[in-house]
C-alpha atoms as a PDB file:
ATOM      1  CA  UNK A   1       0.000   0.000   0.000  1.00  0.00           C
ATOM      2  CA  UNK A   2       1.200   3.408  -0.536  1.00  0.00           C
ATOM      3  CA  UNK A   3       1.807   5.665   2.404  1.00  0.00           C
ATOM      4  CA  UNK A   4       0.127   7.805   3.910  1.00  0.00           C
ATOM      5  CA  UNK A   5       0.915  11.462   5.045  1.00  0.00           C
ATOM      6  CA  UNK A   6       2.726  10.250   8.205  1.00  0.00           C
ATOM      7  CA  UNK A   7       4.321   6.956   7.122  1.00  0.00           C
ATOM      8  CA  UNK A   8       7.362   6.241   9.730  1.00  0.00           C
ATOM      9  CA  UNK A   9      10.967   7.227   8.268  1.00  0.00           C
ATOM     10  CA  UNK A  10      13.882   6.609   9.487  1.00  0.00           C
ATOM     11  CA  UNK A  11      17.291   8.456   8.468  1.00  0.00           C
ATOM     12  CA  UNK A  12      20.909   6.419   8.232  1.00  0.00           C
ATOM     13  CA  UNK A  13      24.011   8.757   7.981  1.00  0.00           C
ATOM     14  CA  UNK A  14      27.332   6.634   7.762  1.00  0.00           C
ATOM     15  CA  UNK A  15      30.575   8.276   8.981  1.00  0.00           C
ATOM     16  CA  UNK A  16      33.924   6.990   8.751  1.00  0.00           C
ATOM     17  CA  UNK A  17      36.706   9.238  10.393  1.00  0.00           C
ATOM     18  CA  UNK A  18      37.269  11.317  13.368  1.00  0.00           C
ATOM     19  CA  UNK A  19      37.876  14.252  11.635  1.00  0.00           C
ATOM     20  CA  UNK A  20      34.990  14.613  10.032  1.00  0.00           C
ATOM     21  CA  UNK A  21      33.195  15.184  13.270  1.00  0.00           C
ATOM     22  CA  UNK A  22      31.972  18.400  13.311  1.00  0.00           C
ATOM     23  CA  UNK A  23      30.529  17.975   9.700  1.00  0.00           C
ATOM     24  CA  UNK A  24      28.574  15.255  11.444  1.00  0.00           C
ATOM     25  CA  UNK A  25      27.141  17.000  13.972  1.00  0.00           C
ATOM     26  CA  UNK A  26      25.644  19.483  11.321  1.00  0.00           C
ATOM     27  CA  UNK A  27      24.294  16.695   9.430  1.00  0.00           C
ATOM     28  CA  UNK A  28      22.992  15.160  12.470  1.00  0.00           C
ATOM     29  CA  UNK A  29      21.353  18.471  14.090  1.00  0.00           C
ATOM     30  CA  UNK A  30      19.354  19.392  10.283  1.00  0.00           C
ATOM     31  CA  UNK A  31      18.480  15.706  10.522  1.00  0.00           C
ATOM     32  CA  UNK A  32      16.885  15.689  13.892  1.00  0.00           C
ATOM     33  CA  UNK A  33      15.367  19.213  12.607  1.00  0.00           C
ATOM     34  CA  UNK A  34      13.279  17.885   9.745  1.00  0.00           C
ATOM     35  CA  UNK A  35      10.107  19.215  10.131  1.00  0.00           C
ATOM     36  CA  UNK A  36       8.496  15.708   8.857  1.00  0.00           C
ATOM     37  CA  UNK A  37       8.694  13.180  11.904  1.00  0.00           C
ATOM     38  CA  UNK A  38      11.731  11.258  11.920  1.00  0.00           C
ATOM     39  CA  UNK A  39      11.411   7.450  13.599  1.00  0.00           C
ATOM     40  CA  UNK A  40      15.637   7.210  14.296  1.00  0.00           C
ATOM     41  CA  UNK A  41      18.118   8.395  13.250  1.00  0.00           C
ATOM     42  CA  UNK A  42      20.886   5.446  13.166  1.00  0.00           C
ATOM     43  CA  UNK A  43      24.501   6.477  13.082  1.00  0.00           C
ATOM     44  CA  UNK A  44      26.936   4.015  11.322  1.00  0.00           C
ATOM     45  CA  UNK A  45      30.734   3.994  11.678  1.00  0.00           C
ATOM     46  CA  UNK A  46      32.968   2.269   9.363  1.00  0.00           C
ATOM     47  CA  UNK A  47      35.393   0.172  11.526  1.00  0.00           C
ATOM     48  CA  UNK A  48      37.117   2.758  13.520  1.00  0.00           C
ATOM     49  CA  UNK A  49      36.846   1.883  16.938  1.00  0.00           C
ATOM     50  CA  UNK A  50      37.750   5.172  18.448  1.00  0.00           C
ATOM     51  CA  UNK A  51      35.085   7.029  16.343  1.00  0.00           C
ATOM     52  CA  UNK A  52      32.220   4.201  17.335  1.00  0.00           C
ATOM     53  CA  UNK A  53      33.355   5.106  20.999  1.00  0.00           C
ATOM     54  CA  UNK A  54      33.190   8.918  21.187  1.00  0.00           C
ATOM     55  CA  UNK A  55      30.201   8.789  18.963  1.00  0.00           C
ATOM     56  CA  UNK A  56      28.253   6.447  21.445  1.00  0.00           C
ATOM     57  CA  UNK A  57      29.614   8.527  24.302  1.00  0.00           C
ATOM     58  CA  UNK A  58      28.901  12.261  23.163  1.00  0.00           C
ATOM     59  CA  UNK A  59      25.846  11.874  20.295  1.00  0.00           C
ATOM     60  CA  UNK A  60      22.387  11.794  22.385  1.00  0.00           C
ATOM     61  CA  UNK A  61      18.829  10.873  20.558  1.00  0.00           C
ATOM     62  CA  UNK A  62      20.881   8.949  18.041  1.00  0.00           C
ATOM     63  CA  UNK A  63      21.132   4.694  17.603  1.00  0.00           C
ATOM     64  CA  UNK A  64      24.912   4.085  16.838  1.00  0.00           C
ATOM     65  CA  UNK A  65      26.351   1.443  15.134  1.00  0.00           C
ATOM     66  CA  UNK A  66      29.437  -0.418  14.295  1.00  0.00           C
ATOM     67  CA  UNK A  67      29.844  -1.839  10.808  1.00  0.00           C
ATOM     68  CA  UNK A  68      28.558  -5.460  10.508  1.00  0.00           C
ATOM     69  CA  UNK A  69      29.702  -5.581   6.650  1.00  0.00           C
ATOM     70  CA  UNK A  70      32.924  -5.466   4.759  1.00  0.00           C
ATOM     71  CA  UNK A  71      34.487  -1.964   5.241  1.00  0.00           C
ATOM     72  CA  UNK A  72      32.973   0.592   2.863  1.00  0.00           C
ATOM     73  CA  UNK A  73      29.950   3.149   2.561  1.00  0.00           C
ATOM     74  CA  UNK A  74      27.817  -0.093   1.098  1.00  0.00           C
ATOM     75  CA  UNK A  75      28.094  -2.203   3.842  1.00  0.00           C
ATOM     76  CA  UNK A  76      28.350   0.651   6.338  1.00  0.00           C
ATOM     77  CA  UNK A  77      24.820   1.542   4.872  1.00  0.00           C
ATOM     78  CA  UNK A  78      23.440  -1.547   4.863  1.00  0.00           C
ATOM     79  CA  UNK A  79      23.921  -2.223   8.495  1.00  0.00           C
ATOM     80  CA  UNK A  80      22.287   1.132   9.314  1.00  0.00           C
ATOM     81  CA  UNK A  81      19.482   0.240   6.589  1.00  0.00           C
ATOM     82  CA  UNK A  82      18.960  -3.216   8.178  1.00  0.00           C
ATOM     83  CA  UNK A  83      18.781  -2.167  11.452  1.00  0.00           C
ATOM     84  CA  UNK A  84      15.388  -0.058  10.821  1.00  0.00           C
ATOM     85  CA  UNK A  85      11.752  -1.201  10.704  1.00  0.00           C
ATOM     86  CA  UNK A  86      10.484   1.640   8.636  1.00  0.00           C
ATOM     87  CA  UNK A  87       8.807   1.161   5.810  1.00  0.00           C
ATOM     88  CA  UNK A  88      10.762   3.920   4.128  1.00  0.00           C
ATOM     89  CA  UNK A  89      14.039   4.702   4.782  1.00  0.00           C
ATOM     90  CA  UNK A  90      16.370   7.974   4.129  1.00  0.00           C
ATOM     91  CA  UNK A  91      19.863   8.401   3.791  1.00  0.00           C
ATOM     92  CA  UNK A  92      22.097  11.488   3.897  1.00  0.00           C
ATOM     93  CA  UNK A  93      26.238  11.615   4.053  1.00  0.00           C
ATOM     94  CA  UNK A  94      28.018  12.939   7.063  1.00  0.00           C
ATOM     95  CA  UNK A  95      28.919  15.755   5.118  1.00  0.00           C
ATOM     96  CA  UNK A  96      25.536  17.056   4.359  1.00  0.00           C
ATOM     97  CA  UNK A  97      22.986  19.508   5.557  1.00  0.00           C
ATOM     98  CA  UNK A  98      19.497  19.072   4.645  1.00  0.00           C
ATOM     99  CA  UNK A  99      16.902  21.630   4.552  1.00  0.00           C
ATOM    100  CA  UNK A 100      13.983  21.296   7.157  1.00  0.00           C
ATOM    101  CA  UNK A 101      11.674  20.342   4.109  1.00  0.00           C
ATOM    102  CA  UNK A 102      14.029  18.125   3.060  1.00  0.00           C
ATOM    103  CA  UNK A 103      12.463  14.723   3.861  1.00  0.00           C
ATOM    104  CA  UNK A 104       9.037  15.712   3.499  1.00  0.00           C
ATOM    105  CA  UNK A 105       9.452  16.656   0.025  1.00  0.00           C
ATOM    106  CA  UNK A 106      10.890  13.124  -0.721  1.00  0.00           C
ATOM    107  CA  UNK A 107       8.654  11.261   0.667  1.00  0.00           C
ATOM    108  CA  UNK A 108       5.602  13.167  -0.738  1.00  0.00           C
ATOM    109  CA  UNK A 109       6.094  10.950  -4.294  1.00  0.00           C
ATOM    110  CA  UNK A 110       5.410   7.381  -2.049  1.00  0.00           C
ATOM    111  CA  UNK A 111       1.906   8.039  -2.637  1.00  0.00           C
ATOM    112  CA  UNK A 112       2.623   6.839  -6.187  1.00  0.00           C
ATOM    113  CA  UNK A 113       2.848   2.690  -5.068  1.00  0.00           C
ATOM    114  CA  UNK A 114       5.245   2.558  -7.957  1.00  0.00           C
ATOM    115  CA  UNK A 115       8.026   4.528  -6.459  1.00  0.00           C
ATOM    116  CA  UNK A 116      10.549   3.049  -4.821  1.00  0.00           C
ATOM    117  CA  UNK A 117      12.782   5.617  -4.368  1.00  0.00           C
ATOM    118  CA  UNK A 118      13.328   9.558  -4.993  1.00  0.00           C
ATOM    119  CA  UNK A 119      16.526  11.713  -4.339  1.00  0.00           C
ATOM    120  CA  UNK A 120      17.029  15.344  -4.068  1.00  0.00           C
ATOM    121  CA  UNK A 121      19.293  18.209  -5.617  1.00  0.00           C
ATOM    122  CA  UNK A 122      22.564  18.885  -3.891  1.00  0.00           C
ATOM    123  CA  UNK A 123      24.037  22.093  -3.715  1.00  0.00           C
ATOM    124  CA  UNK A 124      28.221  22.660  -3.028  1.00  0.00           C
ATOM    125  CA  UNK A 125      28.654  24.613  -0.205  1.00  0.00           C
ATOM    126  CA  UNK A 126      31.963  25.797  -0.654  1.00  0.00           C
ATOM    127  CA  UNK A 127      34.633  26.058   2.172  1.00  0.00           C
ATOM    128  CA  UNK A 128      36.604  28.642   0.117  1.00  0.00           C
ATOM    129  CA  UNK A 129      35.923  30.327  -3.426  1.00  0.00           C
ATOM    130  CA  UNK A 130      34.636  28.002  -6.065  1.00  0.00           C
ATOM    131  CA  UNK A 131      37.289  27.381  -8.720  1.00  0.00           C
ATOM    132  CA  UNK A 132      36.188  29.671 -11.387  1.00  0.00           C
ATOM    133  CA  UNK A 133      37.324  26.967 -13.984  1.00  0.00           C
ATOM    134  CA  UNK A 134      34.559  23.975 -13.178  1.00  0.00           C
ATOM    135  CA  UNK A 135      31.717  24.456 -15.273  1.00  0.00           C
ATOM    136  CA  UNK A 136      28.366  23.819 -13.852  1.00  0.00           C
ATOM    137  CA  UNK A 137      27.813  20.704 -16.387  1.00  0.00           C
ATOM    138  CA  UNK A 138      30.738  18.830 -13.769  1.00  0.00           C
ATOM    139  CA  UNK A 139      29.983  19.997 -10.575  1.00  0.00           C
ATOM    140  CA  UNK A 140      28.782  16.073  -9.435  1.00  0.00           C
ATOM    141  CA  UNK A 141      32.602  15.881  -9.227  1.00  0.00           C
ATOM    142  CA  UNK A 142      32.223  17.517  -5.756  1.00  0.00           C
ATOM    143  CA  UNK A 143      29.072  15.880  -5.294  1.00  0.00           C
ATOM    144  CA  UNK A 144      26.715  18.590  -6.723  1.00  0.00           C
ATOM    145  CA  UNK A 145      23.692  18.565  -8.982  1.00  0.00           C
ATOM    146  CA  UNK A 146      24.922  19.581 -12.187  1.00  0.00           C
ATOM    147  CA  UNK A 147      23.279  21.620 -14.944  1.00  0.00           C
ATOM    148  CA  UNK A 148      21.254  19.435 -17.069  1.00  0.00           C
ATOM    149  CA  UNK A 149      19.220  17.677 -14.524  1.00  0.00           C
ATOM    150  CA  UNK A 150      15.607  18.250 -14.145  1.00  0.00           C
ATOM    151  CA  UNK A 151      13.923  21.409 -12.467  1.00  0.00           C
ATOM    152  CA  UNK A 152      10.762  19.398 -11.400  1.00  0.00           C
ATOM    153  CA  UNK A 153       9.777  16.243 -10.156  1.00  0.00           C
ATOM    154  CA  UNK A 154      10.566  13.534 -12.767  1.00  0.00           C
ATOM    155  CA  UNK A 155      11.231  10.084 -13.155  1.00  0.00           C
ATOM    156  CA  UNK A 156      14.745   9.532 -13.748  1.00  0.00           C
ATOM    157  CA  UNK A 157      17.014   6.149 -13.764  1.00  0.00           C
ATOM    158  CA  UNK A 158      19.122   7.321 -10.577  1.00  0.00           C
ATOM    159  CA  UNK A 159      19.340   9.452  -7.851  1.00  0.00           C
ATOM    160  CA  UNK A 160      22.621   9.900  -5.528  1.00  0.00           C
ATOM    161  CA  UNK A 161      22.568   7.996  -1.790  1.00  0.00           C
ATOM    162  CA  UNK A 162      24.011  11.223  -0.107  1.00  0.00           C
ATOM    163  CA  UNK A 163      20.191  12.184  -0.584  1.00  0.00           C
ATOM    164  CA  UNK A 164      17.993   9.217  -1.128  1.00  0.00           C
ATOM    165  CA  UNK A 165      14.596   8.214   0.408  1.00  0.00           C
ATOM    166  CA  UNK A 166      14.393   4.243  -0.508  1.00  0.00           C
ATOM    167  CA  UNK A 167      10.932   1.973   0.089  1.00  0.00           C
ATOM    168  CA  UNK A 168      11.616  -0.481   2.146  1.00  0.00           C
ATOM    169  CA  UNK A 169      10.206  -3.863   0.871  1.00  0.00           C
ATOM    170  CA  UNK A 170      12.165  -3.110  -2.195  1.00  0.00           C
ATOM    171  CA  UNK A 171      15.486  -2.797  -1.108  1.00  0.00           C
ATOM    172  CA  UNK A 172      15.447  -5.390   1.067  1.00  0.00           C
ATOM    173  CA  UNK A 173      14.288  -7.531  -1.840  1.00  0.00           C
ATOM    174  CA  UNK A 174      17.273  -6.638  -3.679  1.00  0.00           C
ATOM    175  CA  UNK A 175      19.702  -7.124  -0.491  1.00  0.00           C
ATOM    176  CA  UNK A 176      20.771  -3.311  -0.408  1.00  0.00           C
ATOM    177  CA  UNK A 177      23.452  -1.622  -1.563  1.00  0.00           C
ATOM    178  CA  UNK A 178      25.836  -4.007  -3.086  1.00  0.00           C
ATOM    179  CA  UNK A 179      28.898  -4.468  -0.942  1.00  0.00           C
ATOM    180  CA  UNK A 180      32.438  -4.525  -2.093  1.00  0.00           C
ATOM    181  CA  UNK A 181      31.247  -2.153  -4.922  1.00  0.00           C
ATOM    182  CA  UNK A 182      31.342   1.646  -3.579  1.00  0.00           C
ATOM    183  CA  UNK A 183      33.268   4.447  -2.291  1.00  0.00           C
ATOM    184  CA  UNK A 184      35.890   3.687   0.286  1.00  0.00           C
ATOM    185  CA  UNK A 185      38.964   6.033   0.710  1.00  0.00           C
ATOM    186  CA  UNK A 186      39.931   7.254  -2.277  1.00  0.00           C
ATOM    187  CA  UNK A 187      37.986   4.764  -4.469  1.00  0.00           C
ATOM    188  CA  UNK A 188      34.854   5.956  -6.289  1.00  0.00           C
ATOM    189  CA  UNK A 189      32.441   3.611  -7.485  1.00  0.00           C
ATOM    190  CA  UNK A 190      28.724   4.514  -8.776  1.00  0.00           C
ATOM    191  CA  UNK A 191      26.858   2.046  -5.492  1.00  0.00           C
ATOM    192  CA  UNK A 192      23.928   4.389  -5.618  1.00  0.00           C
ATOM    193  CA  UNK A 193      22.965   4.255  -9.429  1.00  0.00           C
ATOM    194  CA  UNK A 194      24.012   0.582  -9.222  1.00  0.00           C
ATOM    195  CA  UNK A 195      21.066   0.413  -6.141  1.00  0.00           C
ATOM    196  CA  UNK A 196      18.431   2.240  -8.495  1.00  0.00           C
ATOM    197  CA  UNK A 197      18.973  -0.203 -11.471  1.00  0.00           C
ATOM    198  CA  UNK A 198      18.317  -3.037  -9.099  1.00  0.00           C
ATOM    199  CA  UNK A 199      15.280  -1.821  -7.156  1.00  0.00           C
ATOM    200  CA  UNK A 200      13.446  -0.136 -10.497  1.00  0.00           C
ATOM    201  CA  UNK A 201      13.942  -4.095 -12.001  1.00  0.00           C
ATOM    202  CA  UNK A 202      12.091  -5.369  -9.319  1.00  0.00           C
ATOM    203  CA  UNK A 203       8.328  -4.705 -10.967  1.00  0.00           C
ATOM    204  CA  UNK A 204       9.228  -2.266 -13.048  1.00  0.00           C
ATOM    205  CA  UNK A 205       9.515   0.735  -9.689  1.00  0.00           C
ATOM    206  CA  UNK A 206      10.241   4.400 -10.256  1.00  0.00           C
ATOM    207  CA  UNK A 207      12.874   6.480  -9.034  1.00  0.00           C
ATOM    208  CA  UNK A 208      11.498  10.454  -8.912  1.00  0.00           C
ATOM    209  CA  UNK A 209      13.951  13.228  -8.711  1.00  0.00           C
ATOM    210  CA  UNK A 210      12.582  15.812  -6.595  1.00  0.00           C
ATOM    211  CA  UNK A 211      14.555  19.146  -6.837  1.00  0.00           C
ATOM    212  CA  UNK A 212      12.975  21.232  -4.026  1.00  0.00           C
ATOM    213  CA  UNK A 213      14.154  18.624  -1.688  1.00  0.00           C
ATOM    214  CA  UNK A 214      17.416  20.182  -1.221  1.00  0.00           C
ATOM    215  CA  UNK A 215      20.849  19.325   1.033  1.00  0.00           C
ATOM    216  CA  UNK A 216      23.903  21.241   1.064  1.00  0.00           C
ATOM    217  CA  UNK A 217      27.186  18.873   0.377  1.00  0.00           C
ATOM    218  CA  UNK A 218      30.022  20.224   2.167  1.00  0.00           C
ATOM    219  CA  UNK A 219      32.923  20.822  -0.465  1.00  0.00           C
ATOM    220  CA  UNK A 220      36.572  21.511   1.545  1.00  0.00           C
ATOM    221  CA  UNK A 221      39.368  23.273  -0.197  1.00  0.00           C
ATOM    222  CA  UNK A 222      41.150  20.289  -0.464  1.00  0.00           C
ATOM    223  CA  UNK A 223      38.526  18.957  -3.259  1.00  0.00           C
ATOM    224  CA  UNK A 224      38.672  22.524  -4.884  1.00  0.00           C
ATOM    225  CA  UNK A 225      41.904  21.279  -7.331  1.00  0.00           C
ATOM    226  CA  UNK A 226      42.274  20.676 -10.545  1.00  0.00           C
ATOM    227  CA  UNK A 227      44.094  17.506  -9.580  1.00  0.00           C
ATOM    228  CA  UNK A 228      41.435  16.224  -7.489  1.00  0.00           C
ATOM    229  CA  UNK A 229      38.737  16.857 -10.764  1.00  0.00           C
ATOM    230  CA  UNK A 230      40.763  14.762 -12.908  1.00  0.00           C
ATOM    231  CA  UNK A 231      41.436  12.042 -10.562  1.00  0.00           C
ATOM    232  CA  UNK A 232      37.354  12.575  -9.870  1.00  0.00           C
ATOM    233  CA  UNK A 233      36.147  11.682 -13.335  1.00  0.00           C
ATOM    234  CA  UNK A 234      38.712   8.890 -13.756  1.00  0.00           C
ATOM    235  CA  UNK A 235      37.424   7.265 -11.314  1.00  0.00           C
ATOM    236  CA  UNK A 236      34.044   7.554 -12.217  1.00  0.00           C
ATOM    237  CA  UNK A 237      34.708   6.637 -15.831  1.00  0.00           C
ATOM    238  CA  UNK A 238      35.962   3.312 -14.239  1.00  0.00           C
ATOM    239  CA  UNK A 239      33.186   2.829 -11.316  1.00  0.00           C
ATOM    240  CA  UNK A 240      30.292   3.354 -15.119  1.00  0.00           C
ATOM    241  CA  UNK A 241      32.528   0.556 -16.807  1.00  0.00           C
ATOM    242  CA  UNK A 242      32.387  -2.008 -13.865  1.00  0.00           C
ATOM    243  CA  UNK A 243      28.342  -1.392 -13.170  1.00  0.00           C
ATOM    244  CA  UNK A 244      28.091  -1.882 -16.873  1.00  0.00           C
ATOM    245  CA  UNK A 245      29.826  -5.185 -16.727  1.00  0.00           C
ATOM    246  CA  UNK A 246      27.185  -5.760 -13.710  1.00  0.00           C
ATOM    247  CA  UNK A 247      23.633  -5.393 -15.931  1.00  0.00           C
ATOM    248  CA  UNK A 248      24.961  -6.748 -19.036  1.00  0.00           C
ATOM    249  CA  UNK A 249      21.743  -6.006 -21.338  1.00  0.00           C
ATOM    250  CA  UNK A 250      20.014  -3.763 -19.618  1.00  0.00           C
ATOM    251  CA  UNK A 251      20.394   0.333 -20.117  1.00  0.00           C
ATOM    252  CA  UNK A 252      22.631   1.067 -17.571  1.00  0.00           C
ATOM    253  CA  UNK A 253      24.487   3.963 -19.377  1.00  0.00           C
ATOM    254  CA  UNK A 254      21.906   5.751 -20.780  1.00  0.00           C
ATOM    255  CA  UNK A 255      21.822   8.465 -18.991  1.00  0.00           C
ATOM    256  CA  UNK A 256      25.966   9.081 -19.256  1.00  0.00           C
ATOM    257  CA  UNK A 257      24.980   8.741 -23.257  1.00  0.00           C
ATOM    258  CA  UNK A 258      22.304  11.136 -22.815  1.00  0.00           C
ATOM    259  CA  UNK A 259      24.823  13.219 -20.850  1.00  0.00           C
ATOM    260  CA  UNK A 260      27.840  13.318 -23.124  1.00  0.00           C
ATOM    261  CA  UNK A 261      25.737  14.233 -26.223  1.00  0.00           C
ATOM    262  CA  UNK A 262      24.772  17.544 -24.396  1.00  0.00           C
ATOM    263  CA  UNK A 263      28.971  18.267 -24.135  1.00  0.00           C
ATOM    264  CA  UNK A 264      29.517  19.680 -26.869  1.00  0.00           C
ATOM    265  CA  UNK A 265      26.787  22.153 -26.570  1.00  0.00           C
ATOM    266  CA  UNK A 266      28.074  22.898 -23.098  1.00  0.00           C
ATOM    267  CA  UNK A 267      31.645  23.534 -24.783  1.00  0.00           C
ATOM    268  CA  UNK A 268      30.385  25.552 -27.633  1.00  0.00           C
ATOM    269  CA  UNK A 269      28.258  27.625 -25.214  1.00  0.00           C
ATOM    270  CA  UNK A 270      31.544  28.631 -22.757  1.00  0.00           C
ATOM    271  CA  UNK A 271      33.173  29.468 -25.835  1.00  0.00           C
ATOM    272  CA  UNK A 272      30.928  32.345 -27.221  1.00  0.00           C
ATOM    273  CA  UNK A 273      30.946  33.513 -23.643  1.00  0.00           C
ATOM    274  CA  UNK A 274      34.415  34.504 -23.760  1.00  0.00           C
ATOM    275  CA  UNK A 275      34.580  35.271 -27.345  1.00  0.00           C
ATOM    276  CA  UNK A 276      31.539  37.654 -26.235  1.00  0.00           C
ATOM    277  CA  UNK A 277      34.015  39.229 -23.846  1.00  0.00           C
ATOM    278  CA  UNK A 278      33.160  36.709 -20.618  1.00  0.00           C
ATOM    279  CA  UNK A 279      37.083  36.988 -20.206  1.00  0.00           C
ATOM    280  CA  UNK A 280      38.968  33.898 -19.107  1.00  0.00           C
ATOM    281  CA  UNK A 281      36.759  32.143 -16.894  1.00  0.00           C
ATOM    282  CA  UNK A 282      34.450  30.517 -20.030  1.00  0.00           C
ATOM    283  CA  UNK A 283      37.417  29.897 -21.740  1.00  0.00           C
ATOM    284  CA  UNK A 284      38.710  27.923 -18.557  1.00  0.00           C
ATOM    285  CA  UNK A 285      35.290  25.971 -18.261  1.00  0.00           C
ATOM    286  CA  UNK A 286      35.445  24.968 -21.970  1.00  0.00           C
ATOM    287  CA  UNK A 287      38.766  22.759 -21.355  1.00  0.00           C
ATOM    288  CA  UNK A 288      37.330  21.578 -18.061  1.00  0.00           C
ATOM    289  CA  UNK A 289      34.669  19.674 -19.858  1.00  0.00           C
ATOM    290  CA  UNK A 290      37.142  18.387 -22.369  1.00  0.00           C
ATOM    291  CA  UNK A 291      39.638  17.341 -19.795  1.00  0.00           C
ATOM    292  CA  UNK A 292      37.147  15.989 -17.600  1.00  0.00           C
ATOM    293  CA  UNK A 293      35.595  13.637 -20.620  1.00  0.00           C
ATOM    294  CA  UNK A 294      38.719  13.015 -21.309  1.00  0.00           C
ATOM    295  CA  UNK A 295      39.895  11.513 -17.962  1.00  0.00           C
ATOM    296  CA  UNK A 296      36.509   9.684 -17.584  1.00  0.00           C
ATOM    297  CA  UNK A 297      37.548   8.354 -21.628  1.00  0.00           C
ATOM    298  CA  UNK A 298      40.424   6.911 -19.506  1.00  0.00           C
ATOM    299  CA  UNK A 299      39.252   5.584 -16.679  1.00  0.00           C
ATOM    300  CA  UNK A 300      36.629   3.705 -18.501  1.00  0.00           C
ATOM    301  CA  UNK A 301      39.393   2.647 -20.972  1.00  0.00           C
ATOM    302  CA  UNK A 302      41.671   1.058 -18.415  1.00  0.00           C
ATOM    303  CA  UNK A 303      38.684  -0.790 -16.297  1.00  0.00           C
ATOM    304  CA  UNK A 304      38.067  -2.475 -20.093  1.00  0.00           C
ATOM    305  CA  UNK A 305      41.553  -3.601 -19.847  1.00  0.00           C
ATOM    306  CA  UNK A 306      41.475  -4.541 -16.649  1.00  0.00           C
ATOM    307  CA  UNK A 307      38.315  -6.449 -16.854  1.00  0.00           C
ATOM    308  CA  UNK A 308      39.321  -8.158 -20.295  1.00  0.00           C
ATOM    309  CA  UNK A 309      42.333  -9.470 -18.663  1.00  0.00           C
ATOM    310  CA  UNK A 310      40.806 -10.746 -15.434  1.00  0.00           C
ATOM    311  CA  UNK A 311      38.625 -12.539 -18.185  1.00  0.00           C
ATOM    312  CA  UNK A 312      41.505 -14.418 -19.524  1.00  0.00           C
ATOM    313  CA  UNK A 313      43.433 -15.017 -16.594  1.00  0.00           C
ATOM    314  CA  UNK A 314      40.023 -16.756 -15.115  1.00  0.00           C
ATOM    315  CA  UNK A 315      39.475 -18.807 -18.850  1.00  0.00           C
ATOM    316  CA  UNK A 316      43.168 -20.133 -18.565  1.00  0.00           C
END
């Protein structure tokens, strides 16, 4: 049945390291602020004893948990997911802050008993100046919504897990998030979208994007470089190449197809902005997009390799 105005939600932030504390006490504080009743919210840390210690000592109103999976944000959901009896369950990162309409809005579309899932936009909130060379087409490099996405609620293949409202018959069907395939340190692998084309094959369910449901994604300087945007969209054009391999047959890249057709608009449009006297800055975006396709062209390039010859090494 679909639910009703006040169906019972519960929120699951995962955390991994200490010094990301005081990001998680934001997240934690707009969580417990959501003017839509929260069940619990369930605190997961990601095998680091000390943090699982001073986060059951110090956070109040909170369940906290140790991971009971293999280390990484998948299993470090999961446990958190598991845990709840709600029939719907949110997620948000340690790093975000959600607006106090934030949950409400995403659960509004579970009146639809389609819908198995909806996400929100995600805006960078900047700890310095934003680099005047990313172009707004690449901003889900820092974990933003990026021009192109919708500006109302719409169906869409995939939303992100930093903010994700998930029905809960459905992703327990599926067994969650899949773990060993996710972010953990530096690794960057697409778990969420991965999640979405799972749960919408079960019946055919929806995923809605609802963009008034907002969260604010903390962006430090350190994630600000050039360096770190490269090394952002290599990874990602490996993580697309390994969920591909994953759903064999089905359309799992359709909406990076859809994407990289609009590039070359994007390009030609920072162009005439500085030839229209936009100064440097358009010019700047214009080789981010190439260099960030460009890095993604090699990330997926090498994870062909790489999978190709894990092939043969397993056929010998």
């Amino acid at each position: 049945m679909p639910p009703t105005h006040r169906t019972a939600v519960s929120i699951v932030i995962p955390t991994y390291r200490d010094d990301r504390w005081a990001m998680l006490t934001r997240s934690l504080a707009a969580a417990r602020s959501q003017r839509y009743p929260v069940a619990e919210v369930v605190v997961v840390v990601d095998h680091t004893p000390d943090l699982y210690l001073r986060a059951r000592r110090d956070l109040s109103g909170v369940t906290v948990l140790e991971n009971l999976c293999d280390q990484g944000v998948s299993g470090n959901r999961n446990t958190g997911a598991f845990h709840t009896h709600t029939p719907l369950i949110a997620f948000l990162d340690d790093d975000t802050v959600a607006d106090p309409d934030w949950l409400g809005r995403l659960v509004a579309p579970f009146t639809d008993p389609d819908v198995v899932g909806t996400g929100g936009a995600i805006h960078p909130a900047w700890e310095g100046r934003r680099p005047r060379w990313l172009p707004d087409e690449f901003l889900w490099a820092v974990g933003g919504s990026y021009a192109g996405m919708p500006t109302s609620t719409t169906q869409v293949r995939n939303v992100w897990s930093a903010s994700m409202v998930v029905r809960r018959e459905t992703f327990m069907a599926v067994g969650g998030f899949r773990t060993g395939f996710g972010k953990l340190g530096a690794r960057n692998r697409p778990e969420d979208t991965e999640l979405c084309l799972r749960m919408s094959a079960v019946g055919g369910g929806r995923w809605m994007y609802v963009p008034d449901a907002v969260i604010r994604h903390e962006v430090p300087a350190v994630r600000s470089s050039f360096g770190f945007f490269l090394r952002r969209c290599y990874a990602e054009g490996r993580g697309k190449v390994q969920m591909a391999g994953m759903h064999a047959g089905s359309a799992a890249l359709s909406a990076e197809r859809t994407y990289l057709n609009a590039l070359p608009r994007a390009v030609a449009r920072h162009l005439a902005a500085a030839s229209r006297g936009g100064g440097l800055a358009p010019a700047l975006r214009a080789g981010s997009v190439l260099a960030g396709v460009a890095a993604a062209g090699i990330g997926g390039a090498v994870e062909t390799i790489s999978g190709r010859n894990a092939d043969m090494a397993v056929a010998r």
